[in-house]
Structures are given as C-alpha cells and as structure tokens.
N, C-alpha and C. Protein backbone atom coordinates (compact mmCIF):
# COMPACT_ATOMS: atom_id res chain seq x y z
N UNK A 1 -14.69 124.04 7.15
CA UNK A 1 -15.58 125.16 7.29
C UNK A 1 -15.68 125.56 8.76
N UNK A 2 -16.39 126.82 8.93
CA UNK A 2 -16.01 127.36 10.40
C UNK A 2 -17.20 126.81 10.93
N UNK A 3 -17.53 126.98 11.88
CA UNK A 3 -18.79 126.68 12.54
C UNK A 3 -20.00 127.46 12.26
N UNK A 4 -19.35 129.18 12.39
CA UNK A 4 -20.44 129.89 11.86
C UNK A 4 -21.16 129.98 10.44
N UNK A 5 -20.11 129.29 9.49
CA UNK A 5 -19.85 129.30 7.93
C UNK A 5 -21.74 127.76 7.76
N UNK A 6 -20.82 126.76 8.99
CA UNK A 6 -21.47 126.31 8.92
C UNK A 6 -23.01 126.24 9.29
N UNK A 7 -23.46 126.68 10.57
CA UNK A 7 -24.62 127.17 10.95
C UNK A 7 -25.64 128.30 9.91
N UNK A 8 -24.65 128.93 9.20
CA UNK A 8 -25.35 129.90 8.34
C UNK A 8 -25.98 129.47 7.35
N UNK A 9 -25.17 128.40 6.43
CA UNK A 9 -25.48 127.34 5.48
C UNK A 9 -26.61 126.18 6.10
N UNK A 10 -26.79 125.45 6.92
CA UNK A 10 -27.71 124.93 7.76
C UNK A 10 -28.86 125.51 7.84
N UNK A 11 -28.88 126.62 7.89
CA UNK A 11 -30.04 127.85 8.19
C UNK A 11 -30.71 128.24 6.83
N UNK A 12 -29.91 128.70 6.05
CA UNK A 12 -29.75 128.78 4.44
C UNK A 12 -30.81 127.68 3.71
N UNK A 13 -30.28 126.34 4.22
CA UNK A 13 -31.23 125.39 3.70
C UNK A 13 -32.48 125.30 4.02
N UNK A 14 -32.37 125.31 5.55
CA UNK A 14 -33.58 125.31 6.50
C UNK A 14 -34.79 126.08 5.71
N UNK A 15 -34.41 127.63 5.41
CA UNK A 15 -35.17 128.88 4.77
C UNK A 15 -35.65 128.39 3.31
N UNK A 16 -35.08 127.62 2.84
CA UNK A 16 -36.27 127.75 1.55
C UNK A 16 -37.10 126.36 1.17
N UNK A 17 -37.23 125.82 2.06
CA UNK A 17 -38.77 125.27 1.97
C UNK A 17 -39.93 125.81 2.20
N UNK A 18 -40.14 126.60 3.23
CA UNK A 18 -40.71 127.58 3.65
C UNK A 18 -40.79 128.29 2.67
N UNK A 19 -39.62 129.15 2.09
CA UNK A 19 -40.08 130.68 1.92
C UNK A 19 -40.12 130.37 0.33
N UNK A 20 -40.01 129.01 -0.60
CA UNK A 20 -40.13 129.36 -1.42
C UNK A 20 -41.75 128.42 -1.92
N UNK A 21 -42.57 127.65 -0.82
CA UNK A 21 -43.57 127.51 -0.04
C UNK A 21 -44.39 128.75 -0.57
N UNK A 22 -44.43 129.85 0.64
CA UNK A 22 -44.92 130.88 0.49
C UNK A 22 -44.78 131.93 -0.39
N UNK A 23 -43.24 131.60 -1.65
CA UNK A 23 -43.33 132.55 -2.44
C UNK A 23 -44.48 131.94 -3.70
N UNK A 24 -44.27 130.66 -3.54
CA UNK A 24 -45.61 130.39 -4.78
C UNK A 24 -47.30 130.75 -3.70
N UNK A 25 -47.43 130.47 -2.66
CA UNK A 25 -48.58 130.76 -1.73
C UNK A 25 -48.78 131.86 -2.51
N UNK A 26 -47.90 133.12 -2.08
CA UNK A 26 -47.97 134.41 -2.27
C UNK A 26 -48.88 134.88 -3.40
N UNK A 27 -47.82 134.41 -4.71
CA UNK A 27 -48.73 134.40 -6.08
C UNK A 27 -49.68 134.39 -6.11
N UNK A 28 -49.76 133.12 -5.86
CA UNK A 28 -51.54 132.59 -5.91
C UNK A 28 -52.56 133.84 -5.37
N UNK A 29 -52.02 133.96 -3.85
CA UNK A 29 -52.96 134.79 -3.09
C UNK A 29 -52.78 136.20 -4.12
N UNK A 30 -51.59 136.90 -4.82
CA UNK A 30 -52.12 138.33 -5.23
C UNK A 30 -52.37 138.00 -7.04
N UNK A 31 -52.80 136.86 -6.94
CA UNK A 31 -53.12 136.72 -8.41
C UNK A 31 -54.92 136.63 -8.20
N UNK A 32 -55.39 135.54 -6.81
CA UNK A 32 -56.87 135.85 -6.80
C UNK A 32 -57.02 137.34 -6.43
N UNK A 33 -56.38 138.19 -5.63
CA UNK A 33 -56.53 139.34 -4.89
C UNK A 33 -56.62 140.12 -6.51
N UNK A 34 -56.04 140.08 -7.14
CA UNK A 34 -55.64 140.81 -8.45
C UNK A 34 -57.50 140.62 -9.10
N UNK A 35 -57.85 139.37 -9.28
CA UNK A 35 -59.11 139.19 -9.96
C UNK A 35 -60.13 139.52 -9.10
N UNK A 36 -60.21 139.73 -7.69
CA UNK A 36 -61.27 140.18 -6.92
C UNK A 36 -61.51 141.28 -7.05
N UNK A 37 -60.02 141.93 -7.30
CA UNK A 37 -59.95 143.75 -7.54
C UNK A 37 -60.04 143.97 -8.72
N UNK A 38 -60.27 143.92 -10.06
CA UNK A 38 -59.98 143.87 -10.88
C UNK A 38 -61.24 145.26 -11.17
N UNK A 39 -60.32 145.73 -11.68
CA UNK A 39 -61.08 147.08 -12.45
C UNK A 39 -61.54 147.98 -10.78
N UNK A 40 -61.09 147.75 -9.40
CA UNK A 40 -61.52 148.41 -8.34
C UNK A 40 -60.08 149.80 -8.75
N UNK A 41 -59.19 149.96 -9.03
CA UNK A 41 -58.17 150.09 -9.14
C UNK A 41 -56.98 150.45 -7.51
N UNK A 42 -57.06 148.96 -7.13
CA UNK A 42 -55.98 148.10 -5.97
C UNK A 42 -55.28 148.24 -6.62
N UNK A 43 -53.95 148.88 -6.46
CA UNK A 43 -52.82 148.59 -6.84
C UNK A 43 -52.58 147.05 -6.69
N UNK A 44 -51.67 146.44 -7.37
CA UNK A 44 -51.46 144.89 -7.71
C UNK A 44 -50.03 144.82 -6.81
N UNK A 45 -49.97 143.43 -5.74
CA UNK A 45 -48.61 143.58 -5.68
C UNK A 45 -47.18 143.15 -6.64
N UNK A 46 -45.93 143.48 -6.27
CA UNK A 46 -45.38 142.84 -7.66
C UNK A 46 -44.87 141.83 -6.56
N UNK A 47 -43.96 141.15 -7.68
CA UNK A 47 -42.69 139.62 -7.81
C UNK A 47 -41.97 140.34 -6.20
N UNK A 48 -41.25 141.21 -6.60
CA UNK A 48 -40.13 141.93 -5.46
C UNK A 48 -40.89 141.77 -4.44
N UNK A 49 -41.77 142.71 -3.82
CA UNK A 49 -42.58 142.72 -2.38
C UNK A 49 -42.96 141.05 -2.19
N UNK A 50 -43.60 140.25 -3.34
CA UNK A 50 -44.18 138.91 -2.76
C UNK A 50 -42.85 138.16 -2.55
N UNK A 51 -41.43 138.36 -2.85
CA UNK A 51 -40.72 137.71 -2.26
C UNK A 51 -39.84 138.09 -1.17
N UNK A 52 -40.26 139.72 -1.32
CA UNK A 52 -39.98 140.11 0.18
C UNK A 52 -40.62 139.18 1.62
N UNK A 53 -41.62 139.19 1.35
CA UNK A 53 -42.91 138.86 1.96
C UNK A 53 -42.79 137.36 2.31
N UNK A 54 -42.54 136.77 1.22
CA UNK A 54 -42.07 135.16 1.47
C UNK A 54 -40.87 134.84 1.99
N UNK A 55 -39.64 135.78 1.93
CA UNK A 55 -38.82 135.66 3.04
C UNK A 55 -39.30 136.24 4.37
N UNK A 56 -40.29 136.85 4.53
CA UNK A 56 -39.88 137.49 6.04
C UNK A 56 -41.00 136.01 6.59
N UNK A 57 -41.86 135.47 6.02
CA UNK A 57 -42.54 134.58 6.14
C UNK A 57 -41.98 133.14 6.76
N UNK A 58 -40.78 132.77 5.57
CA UNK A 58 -40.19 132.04 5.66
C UNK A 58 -39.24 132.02 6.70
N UNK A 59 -38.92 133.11 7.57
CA UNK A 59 -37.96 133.39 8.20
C UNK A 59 -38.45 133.14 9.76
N UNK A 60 -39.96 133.92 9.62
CA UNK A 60 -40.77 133.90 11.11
C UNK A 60 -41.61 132.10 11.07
N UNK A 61 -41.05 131.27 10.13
CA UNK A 61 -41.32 129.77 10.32
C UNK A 61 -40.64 129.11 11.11
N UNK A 62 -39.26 129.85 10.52
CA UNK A 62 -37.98 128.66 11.48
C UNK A 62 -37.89 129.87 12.52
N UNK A 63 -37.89 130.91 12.84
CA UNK A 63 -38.19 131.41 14.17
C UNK A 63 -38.98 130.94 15.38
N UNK A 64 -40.07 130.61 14.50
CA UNK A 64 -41.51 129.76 15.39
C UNK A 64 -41.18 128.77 15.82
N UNK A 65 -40.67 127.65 14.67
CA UNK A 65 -40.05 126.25 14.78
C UNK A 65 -39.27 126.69 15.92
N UNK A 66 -38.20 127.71 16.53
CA UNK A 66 -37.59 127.04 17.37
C UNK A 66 -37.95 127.52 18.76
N UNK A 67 -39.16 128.10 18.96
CA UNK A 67 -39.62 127.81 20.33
C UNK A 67 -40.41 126.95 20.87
N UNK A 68 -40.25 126.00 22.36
CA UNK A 68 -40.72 125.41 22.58
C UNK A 68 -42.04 125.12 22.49
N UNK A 69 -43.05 126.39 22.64
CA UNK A 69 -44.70 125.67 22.85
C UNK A 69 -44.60 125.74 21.55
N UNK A 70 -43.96 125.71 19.83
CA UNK A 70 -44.02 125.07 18.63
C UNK A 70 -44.94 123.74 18.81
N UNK A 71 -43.98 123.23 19.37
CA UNK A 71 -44.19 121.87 19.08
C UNK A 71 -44.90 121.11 20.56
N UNK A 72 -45.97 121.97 20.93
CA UNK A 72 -46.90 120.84 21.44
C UNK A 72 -47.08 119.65 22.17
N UNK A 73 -47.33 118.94 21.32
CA UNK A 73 -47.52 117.65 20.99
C UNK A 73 -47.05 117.02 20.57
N UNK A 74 -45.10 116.48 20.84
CA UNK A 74 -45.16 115.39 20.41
C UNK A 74 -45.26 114.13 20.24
N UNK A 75 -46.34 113.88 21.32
CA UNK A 75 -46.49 112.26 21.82
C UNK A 75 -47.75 112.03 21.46
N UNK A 76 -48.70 113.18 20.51
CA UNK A 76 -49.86 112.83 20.20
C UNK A 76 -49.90 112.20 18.53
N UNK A 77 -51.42 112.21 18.02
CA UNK A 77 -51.28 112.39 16.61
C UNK A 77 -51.10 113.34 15.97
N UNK A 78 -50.67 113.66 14.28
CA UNK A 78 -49.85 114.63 13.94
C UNK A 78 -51.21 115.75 13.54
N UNK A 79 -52.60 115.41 13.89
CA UNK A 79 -53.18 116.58 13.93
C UNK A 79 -53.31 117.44 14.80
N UNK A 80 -52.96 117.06 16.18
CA UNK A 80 -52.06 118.20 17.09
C UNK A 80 -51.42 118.93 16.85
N UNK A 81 -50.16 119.47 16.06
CA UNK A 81 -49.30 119.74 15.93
C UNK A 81 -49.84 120.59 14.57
N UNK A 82 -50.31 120.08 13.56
CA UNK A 82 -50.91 120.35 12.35
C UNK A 82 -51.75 121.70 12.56
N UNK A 83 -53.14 121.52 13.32
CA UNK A 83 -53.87 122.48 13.67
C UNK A 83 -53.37 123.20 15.02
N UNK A 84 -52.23 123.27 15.84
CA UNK A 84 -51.59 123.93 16.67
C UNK A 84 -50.17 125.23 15.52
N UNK A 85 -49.63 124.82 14.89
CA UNK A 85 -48.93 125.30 14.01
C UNK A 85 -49.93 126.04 13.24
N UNK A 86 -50.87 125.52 13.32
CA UNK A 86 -51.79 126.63 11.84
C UNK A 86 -52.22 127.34 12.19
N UNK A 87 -52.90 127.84 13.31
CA UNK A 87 -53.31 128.63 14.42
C UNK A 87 -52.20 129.55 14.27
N UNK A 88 -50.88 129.57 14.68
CA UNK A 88 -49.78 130.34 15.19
C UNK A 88 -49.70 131.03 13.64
N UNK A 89 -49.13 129.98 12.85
CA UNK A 89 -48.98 130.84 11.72
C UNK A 89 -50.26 131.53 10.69
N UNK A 90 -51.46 131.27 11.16
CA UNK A 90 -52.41 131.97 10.28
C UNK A 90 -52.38 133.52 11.38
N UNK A 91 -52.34 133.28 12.73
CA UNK A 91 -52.02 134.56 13.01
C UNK A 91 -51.01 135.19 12.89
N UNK A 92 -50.02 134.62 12.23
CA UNK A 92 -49.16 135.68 12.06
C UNK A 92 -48.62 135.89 10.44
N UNK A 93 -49.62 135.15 9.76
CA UNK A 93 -50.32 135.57 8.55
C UNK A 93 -50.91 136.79 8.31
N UNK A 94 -51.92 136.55 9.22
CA UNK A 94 -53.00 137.70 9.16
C UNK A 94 -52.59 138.77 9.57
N UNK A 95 -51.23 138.83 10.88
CA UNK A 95 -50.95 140.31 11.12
C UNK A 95 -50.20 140.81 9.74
N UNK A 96 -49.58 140.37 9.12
CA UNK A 96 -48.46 140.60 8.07
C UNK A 96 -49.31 140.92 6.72
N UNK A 97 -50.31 140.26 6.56
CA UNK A 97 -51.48 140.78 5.39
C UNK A 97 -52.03 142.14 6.10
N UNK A 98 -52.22 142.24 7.26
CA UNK A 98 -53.16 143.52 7.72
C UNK A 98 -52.16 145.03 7.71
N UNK A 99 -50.58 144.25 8.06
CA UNK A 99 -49.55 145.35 8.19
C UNK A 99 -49.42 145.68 7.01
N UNK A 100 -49.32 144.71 6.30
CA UNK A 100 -49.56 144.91 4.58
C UNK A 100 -50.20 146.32 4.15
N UNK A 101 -51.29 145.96 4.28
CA UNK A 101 -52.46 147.31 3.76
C UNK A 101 -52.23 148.56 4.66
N UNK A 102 -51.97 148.55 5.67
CA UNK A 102 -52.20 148.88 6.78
C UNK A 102 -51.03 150.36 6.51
N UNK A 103 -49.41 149.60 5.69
CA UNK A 103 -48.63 150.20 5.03
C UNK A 103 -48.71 151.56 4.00
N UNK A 104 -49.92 150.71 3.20
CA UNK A 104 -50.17 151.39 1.78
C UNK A 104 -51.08 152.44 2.46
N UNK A 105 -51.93 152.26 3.71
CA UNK A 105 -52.77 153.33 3.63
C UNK A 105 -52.46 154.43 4.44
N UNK A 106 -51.25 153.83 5.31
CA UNK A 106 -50.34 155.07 6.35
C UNK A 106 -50.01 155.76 5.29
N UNK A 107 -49.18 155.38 4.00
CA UNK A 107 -48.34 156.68 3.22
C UNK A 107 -49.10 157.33 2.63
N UNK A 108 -50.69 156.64 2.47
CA UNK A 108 -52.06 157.71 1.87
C UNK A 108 -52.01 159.01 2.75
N UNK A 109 -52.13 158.72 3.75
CA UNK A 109 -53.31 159.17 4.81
C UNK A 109 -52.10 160.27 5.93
N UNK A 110 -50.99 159.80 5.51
CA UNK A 110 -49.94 160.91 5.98
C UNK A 110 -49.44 160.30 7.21
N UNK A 111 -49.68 158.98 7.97
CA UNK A 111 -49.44 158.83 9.56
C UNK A 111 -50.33 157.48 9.63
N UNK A 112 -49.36 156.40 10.40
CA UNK A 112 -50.30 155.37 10.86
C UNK A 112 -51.35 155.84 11.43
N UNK A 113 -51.88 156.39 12.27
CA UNK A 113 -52.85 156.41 13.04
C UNK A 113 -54.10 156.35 12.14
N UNK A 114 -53.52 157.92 11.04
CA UNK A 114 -54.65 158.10 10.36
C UNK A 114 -54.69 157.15 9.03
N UNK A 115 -53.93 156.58 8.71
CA UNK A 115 -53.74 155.17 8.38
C UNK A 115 -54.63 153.94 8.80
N UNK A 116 -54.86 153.64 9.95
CA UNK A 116 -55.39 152.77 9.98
C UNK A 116 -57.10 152.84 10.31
N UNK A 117 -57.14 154.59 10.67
CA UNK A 117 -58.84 154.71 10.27
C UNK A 117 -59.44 154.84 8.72
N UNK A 118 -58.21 154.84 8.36
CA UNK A 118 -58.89 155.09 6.35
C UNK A 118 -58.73 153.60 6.29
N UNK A 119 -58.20 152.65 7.09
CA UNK A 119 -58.17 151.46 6.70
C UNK A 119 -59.13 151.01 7.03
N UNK A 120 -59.73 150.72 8.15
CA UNK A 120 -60.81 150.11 8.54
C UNK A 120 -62.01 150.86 8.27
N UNK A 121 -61.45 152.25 7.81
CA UNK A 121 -63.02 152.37 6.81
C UNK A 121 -63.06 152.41 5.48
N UNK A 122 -62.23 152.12 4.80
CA UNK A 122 -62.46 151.92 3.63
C UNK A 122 -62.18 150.00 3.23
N UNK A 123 -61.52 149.24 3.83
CA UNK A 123 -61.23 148.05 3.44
C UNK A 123 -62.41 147.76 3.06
N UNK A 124 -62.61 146.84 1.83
CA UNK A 124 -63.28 145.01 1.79
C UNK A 124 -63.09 144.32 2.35
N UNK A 125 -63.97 144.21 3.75
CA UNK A 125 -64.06 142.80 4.67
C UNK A 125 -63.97 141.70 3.86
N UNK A 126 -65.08 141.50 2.99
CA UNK A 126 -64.89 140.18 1.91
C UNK A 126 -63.83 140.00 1.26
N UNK A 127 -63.06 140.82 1.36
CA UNK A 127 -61.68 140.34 0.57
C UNK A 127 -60.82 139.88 1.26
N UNK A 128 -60.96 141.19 2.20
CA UNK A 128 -59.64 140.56 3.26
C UNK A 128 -59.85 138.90 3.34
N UNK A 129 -61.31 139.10 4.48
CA UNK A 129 -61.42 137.46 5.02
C UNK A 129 -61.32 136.23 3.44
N UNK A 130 -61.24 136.79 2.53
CA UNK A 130 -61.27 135.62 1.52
C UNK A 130 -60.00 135.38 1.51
N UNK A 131 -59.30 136.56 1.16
CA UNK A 131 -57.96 136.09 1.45
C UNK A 131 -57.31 135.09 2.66
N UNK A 132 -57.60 135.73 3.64
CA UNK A 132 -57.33 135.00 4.55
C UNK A 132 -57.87 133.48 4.34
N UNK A 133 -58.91 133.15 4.05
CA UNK A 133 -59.50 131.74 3.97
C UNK A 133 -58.68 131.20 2.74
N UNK A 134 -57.84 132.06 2.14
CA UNK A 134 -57.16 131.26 1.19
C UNK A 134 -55.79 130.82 1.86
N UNK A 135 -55.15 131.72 2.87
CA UNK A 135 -54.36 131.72 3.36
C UNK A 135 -54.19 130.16 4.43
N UNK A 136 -55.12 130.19 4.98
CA UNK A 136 -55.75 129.52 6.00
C UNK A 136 -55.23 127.79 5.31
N UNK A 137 -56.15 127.79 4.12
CA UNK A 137 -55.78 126.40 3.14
C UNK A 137 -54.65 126.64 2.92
N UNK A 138 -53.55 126.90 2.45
CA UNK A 138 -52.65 127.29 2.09
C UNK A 138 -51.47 126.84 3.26
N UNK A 139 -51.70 127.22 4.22
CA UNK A 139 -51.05 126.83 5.61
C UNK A 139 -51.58 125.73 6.14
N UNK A 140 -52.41 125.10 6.06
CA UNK A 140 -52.63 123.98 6.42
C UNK A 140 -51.97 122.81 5.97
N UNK A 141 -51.80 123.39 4.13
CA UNK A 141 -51.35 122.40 3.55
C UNK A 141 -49.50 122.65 3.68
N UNK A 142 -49.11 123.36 4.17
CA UNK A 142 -47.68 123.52 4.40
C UNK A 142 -47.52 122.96 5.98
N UNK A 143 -48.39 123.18 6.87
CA UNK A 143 -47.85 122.53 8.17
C UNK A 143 -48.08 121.10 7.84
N UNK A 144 -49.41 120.20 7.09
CA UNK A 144 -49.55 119.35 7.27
C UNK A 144 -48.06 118.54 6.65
N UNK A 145 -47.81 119.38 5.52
CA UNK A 145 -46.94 118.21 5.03
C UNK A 145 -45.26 118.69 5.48
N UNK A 146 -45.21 119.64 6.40
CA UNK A 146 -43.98 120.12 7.42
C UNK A 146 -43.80 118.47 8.39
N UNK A 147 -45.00 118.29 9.05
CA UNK A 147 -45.36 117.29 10.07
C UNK A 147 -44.87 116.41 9.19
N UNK A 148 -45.54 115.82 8.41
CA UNK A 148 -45.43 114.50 7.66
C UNK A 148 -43.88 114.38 7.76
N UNK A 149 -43.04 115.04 6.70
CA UNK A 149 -41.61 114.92 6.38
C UNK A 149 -41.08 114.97 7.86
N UNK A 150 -41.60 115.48 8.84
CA UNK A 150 -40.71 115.25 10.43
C UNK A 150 -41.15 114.15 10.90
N UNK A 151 -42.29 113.46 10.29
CA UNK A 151 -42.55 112.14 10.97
C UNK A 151 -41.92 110.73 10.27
N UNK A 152 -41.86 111.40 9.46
CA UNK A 152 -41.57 109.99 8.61
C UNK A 152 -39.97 109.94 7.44
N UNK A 153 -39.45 111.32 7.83
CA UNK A 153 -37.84 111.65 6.96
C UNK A 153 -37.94 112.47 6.27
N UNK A 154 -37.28 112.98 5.63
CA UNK A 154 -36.58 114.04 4.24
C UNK A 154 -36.97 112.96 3.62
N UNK A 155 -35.82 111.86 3.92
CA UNK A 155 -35.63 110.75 3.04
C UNK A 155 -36.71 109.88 2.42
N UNK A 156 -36.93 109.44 3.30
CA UNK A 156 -38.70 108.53 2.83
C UNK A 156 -39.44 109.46 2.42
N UNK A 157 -39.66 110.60 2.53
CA UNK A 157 -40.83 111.22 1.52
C UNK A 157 -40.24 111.68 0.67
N UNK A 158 -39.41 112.15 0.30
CA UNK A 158 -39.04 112.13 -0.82
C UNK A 158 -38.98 111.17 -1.75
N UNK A 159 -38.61 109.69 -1.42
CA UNK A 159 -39.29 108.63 -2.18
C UNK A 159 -40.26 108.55 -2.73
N UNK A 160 -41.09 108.85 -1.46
CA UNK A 160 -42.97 108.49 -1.68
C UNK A 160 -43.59 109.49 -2.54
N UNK A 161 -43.17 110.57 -2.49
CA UNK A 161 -43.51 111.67 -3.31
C UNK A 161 -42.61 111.83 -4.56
N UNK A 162 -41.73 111.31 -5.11
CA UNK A 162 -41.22 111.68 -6.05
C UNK A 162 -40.48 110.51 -7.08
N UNK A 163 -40.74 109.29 -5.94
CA UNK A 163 -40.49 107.71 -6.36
C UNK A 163 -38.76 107.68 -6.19
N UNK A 164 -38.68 106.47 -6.61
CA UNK A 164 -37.22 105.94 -5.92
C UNK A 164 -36.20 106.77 -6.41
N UNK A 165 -34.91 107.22 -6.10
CA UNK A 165 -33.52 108.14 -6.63
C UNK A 165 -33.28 107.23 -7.33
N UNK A 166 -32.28 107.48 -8.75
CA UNK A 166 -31.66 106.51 -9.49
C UNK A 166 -30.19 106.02 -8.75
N UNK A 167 -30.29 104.96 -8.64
CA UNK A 167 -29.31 104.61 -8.33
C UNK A 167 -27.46 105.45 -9.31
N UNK A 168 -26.99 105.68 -8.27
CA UNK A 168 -25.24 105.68 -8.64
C UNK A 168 -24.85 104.91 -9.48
N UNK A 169 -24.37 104.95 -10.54
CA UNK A 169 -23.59 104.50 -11.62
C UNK A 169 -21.95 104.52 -11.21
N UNK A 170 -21.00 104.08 -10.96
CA UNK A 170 -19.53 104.60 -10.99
C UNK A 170 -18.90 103.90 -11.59
C-alpha cells in the first residue's frame, strides 16, 4: 500500500469512534429536542443532517486531538485532560448547535444578519441551554472514556469492557 493509501485508512479508522459516538449523541439530542418541541411546530432534524453533523463533529475531534494545547496535561490525573477536552469540545458544540439554527433562520429571514436577529429573538433559551446540558453529559462521557482507552490501551479496554476475545482455533 502507498503511504497516502495508507494514512487515509489510519484516519478512516481514527473517524469513527468519534463520529459514530456523536451520531448516536446526535439522536438522542434531536429525539429529546423533538419531545420539547412537540406540537411547537420545530421542524425535526432528519438521519442525513444528524450524520452530516456527526461527521463534521467527528472530524473537528481528531482535528483538535492533533494540536498541541489538546493535550494539556499529560503528567497529571486524567481529570485534567477530561474537563480540559470538554471545555474545547462543548464549545465547539455549542457553536455548531447555534450555527445550526442560526442556518434555518438565515433562509427564513432572507440574510444572516437578519437571521440571527429573528434568532435571538425568537429562540427558547430553555431549550437551547437544555440541549446543551445534554450535550455537555454527553461529552463528558466521550472524553472521559477517550482518556481511559489512551491510558490504559485499545487493547485492555476492550477486554474490560467487553471481556476476554475468544481465543484462535487453527
């Protein structure tokens, strides 16, 4: 294989822990968003956009991952790193939920600008921020257990979490 063949495939793998991470996140989040709105008539998002969404997600992870102030801390404990990562990515959560809406109400309203005053005057604060607080858990529980598997293997947690591989037969 070529090098690039190979790096692409490397990368390939890299991308869907993450993005398929955030494509079930996603759900979740426009399935409560779906019942908060329910009868408001919010358009619902579909499957397509939430896995749009979970790739571009998944993509700005291993982007993040590879700049240096990522990673902090690594001579501390792994809640350094845990609540330093969650920080980065809940903000760049939250811009991507806000660009989100932010989208739907530019093509209302004829023009971002006037887009984002029909946004901030018409949004549900309580929704947004719920969302977000779902988001928030949601990422916590993906950096925490990002950390874990870098502290301790692929290999060993995958054990610990899924119990021993069957041994090879030949």
């Amino acid at each position: 294989m070529s090098k690039f063949t190979e790096t692409l495939k490397k990368e390939f793998y890299e991308l869907i822990p993450p993005t398929l991470f955030f494509f079930i996140a996603l759900h979740i989040v426009a399935l409560i968003r779906a019942l908060i709105a329910k009868g408001s008539g919010i358009p619902l998002s579909s499957t397509a956009s939430i896995a749009i969404s979970a790739l571009i997600l998944g993509k700005s992870v291993l982007i993040a991952d590879m700049l240096p102030v990522i990673n902090r801390f690594p001579a501390r404990p792994l809640i350094y790193n845990v609540s330093w990562k969650t920080l980065i990515y809940l903000v760049m959560a939250g811009l991507i939920h806000y660009a989100e809406r932010l989208i739907d109400f530019a093509r209302e309203a004829g023009g971002l600008i006037a887009g984002n005053e029909k946004l901030l005057a018409e949004m549900v604060w309580p929704h947004f921020w719920a969302i977000q607080i779902l988001l928030f858990v949601l990422i916590v529980m993906y950096c925490t257990i990002s950390e874990l598997v870098h502290a301790i293997g692929e290999e060993k947690f995958r054990r610990m979490f899924f119990g021993p591989l069957p041994v090879p037969t030949t």
